[in-house]
PDB file of N, CA and C in Angstrom:
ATOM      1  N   UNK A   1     -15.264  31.681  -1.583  1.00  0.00           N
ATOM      2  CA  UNK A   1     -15.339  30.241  -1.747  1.00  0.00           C
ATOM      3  C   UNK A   1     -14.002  29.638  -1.318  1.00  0.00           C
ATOM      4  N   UNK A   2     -14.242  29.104  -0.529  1.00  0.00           N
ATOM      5  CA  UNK A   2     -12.953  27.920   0.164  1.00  0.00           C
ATOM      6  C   UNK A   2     -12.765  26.421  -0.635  1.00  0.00           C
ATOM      7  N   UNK A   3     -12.055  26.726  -1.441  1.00  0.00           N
ATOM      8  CA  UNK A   3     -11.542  25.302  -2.110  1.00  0.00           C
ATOM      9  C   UNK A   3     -10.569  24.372  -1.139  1.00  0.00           C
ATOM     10  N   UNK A   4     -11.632  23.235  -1.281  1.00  0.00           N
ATOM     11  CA  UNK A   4     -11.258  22.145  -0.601  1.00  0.00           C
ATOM     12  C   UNK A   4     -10.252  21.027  -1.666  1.00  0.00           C
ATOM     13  N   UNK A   5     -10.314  20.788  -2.534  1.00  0.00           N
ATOM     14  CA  UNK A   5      -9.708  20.240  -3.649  1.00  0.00           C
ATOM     15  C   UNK A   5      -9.437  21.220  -4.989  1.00  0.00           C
ATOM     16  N   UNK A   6      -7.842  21.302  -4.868  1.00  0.00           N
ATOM     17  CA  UNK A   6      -8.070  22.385  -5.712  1.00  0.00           C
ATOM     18  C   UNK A   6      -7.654  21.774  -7.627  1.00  0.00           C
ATOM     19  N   UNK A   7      -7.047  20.310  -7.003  1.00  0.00           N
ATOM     20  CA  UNK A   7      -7.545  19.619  -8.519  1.00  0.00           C
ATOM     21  C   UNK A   7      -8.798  19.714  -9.408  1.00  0.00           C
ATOM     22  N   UNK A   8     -10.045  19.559  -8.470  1.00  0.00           N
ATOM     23  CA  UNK A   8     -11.042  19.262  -8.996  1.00  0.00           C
ATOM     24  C   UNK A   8     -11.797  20.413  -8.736  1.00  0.00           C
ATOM     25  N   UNK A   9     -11.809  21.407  -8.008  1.00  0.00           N
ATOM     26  CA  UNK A   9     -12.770  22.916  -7.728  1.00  0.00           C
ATOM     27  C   UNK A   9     -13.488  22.400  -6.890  1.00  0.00           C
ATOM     28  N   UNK A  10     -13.510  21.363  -6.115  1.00  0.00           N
ATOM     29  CA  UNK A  10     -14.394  21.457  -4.632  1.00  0.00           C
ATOM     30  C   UNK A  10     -14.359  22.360  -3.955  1.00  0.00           C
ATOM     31  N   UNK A  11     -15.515  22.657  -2.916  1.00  0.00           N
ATOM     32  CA  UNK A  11     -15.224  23.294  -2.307  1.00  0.00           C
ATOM     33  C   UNK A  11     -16.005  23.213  -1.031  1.00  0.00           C
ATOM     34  N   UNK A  12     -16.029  23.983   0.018  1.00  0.00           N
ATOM     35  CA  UNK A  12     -16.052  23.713   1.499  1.00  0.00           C
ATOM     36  C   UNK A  12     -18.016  23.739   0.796  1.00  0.00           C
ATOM     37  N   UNK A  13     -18.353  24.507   0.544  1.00  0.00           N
ATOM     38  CA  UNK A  13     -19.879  24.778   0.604  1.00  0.00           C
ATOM     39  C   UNK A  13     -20.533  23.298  -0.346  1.00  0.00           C
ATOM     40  N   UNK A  14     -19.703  23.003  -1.620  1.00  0.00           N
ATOM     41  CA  UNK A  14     -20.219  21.949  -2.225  1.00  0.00           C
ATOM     42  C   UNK A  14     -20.041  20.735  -1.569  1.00  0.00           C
ATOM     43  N   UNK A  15     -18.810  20.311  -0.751  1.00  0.00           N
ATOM     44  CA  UNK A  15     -19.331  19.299   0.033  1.00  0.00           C
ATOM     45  C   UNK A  15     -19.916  19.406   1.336  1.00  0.00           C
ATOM     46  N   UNK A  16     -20.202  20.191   1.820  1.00  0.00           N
ATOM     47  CA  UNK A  16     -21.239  20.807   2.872  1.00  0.00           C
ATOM     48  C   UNK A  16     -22.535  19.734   2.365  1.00  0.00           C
ATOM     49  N   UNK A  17     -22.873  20.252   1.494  1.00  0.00           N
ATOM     50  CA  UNK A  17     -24.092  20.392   0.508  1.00  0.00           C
ATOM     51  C   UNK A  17     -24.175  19.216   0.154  1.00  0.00           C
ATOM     52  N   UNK A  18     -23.382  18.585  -0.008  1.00  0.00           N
ATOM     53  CA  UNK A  18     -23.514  17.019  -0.784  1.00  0.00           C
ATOM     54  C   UNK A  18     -23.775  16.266   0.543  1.00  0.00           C
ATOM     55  N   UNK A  19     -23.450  16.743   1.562  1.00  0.00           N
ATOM     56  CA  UNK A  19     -23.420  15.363   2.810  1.00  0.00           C
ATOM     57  C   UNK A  19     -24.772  16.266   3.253  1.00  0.00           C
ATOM     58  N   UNK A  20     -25.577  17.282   3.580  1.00  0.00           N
ATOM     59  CA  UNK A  20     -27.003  17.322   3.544  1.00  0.00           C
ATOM     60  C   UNK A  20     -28.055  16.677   2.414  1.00  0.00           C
ATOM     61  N   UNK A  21     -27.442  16.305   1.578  1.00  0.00           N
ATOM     62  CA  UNK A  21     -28.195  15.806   0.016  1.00  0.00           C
ATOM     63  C   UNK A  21     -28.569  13.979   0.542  1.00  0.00           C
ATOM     64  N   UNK A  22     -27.342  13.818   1.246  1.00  0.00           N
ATOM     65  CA  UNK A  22     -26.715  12.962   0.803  1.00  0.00           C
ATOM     66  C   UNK A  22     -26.758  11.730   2.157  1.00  0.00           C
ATOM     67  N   UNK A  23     -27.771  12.023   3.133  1.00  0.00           N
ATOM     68  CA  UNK A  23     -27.887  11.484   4.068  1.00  0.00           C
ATOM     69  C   UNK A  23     -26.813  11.484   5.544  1.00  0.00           C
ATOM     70  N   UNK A  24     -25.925  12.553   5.874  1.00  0.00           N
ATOM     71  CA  UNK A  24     -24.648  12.373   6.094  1.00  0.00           C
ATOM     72  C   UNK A  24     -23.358  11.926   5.380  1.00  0.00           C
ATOM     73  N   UNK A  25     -23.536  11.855   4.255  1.00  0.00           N
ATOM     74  CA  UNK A  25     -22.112  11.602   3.437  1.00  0.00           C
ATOM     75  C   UNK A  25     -22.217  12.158   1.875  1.00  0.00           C
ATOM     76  N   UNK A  26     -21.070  12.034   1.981  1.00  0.00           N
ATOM     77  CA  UNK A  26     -20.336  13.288   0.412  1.00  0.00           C
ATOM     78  C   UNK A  26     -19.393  12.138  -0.097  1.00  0.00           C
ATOM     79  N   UNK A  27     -20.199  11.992  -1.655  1.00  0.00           N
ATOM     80  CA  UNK A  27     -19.307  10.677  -2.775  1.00  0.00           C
ATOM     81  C   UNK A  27     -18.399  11.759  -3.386  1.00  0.00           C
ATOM     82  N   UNK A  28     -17.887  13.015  -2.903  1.00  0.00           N
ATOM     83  CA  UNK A  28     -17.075  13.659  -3.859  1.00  0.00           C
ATOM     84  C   UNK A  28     -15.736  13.208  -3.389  1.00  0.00           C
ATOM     85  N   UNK A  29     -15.607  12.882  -2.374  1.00  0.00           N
ATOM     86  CA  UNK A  29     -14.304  12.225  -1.225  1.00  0.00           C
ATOM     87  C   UNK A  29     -13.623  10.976  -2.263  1.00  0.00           C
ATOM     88  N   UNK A  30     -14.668  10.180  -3.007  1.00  0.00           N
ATOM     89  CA  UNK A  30     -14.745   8.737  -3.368  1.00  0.00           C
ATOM     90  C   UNK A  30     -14.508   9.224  -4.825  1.00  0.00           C
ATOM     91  N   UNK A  31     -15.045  10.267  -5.796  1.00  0.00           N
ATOM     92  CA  UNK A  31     -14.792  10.732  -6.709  1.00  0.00           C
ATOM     93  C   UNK A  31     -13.322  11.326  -6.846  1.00  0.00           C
ATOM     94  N   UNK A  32     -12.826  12.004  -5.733  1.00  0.00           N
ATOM     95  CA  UNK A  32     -11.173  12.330  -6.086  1.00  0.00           C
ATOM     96  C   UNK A  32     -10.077  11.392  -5.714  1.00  0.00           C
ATOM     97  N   UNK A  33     -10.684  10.280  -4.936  1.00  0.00           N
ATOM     98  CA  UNK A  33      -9.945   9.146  -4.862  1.00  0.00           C
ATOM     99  C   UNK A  33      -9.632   8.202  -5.711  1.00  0.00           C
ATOM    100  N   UNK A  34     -11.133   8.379  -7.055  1.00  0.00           N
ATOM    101  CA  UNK A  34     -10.585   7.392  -7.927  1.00  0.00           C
ATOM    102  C   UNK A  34     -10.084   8.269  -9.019  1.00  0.00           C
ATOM    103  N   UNK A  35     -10.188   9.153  -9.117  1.00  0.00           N
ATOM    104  CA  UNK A  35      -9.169  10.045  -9.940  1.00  0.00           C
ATOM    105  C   UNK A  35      -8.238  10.582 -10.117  1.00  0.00           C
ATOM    106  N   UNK A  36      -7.920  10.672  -7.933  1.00  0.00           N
ATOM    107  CA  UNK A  36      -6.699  10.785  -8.637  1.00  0.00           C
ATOM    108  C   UNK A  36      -5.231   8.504  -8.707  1.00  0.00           C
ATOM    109  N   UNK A  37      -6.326   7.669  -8.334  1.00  0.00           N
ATOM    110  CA  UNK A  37      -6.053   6.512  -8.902  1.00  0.00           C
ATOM    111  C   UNK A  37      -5.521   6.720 -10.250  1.00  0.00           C
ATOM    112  N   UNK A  38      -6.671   6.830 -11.171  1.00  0.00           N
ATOM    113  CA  UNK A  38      -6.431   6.502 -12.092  1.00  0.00           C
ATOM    114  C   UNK A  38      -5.888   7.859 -12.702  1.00  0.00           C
ATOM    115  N   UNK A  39      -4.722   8.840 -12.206  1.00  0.00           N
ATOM    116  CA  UNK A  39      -3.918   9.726 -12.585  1.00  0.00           C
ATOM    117  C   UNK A  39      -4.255  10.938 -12.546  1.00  0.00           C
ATOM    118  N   UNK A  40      -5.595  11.521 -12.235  1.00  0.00           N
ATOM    119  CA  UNK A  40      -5.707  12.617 -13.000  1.00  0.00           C
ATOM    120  C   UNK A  40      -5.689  13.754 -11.836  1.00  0.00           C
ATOM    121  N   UNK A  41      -5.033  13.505 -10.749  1.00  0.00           N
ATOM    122  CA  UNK A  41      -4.531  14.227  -9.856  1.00  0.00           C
ATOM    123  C   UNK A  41      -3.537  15.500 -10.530  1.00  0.00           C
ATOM    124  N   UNK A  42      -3.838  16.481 -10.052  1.00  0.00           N
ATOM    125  CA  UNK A  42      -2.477  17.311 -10.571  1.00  0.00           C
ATOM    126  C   UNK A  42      -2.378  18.753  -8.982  1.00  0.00           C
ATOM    127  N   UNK A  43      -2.556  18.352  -8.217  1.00  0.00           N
ATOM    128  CA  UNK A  43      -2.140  19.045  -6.921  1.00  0.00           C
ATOM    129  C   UNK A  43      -0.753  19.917  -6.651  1.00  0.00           C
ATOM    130  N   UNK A  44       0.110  19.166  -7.563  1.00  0.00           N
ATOM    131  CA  UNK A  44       1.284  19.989  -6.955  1.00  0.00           C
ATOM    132  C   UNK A  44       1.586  21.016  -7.943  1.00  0.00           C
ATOM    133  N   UNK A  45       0.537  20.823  -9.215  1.00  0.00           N
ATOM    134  CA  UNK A  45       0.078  21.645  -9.832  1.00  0.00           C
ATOM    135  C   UNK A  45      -0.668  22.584  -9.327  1.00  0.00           C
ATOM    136  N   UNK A  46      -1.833  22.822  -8.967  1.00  0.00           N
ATOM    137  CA  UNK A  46      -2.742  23.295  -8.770  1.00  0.00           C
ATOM    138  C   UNK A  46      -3.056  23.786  -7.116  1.00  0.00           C
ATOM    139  N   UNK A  47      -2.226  23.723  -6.501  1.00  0.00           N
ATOM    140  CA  UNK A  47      -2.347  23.639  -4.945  1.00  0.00           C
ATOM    141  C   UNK A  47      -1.396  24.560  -4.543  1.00  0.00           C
ATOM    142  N   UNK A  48      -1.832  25.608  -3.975  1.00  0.00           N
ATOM    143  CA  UNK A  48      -1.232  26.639  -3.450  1.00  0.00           C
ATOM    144  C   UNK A  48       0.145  26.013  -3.002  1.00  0.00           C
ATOM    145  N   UNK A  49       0.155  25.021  -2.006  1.00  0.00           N
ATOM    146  CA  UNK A  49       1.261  24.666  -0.985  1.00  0.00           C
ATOM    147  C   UNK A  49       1.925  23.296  -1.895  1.00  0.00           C
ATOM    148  N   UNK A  50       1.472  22.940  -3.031  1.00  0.00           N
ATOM    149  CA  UNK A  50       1.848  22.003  -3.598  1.00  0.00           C
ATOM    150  C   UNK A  50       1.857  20.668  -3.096  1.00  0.00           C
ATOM    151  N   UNK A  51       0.798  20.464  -2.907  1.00  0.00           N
ATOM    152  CA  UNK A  51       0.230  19.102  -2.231  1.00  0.00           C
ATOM    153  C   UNK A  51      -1.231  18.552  -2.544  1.00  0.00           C
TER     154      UNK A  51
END
């Protein structure tokens, strides 16, 4: 499994999957945008390369 967000455990196959669900598009893009808004980002935590 290829984690695409490693704040949140996305990953390459779940948003694959969401933009076939999903008519051509994936709300998980729009889901880590407002989270990490409203703080709950922790990447340089959680991110191999710290980003």
């Amino acid at each position: 499994m290829k984690l695409i967000c490693y704040c949140f455990a996305h990953s390459e196959d779940e948003i694959r999957r969401a933009v076939l669900e999903d008519s051509g598009r994936s709300r998980i893009m729009e889901q880590i945008l407002a989270a990490k808004k409203a703080g709950a980002c922790r990447c340089v935590e959680t991110h191999p390369q710290g980003r």
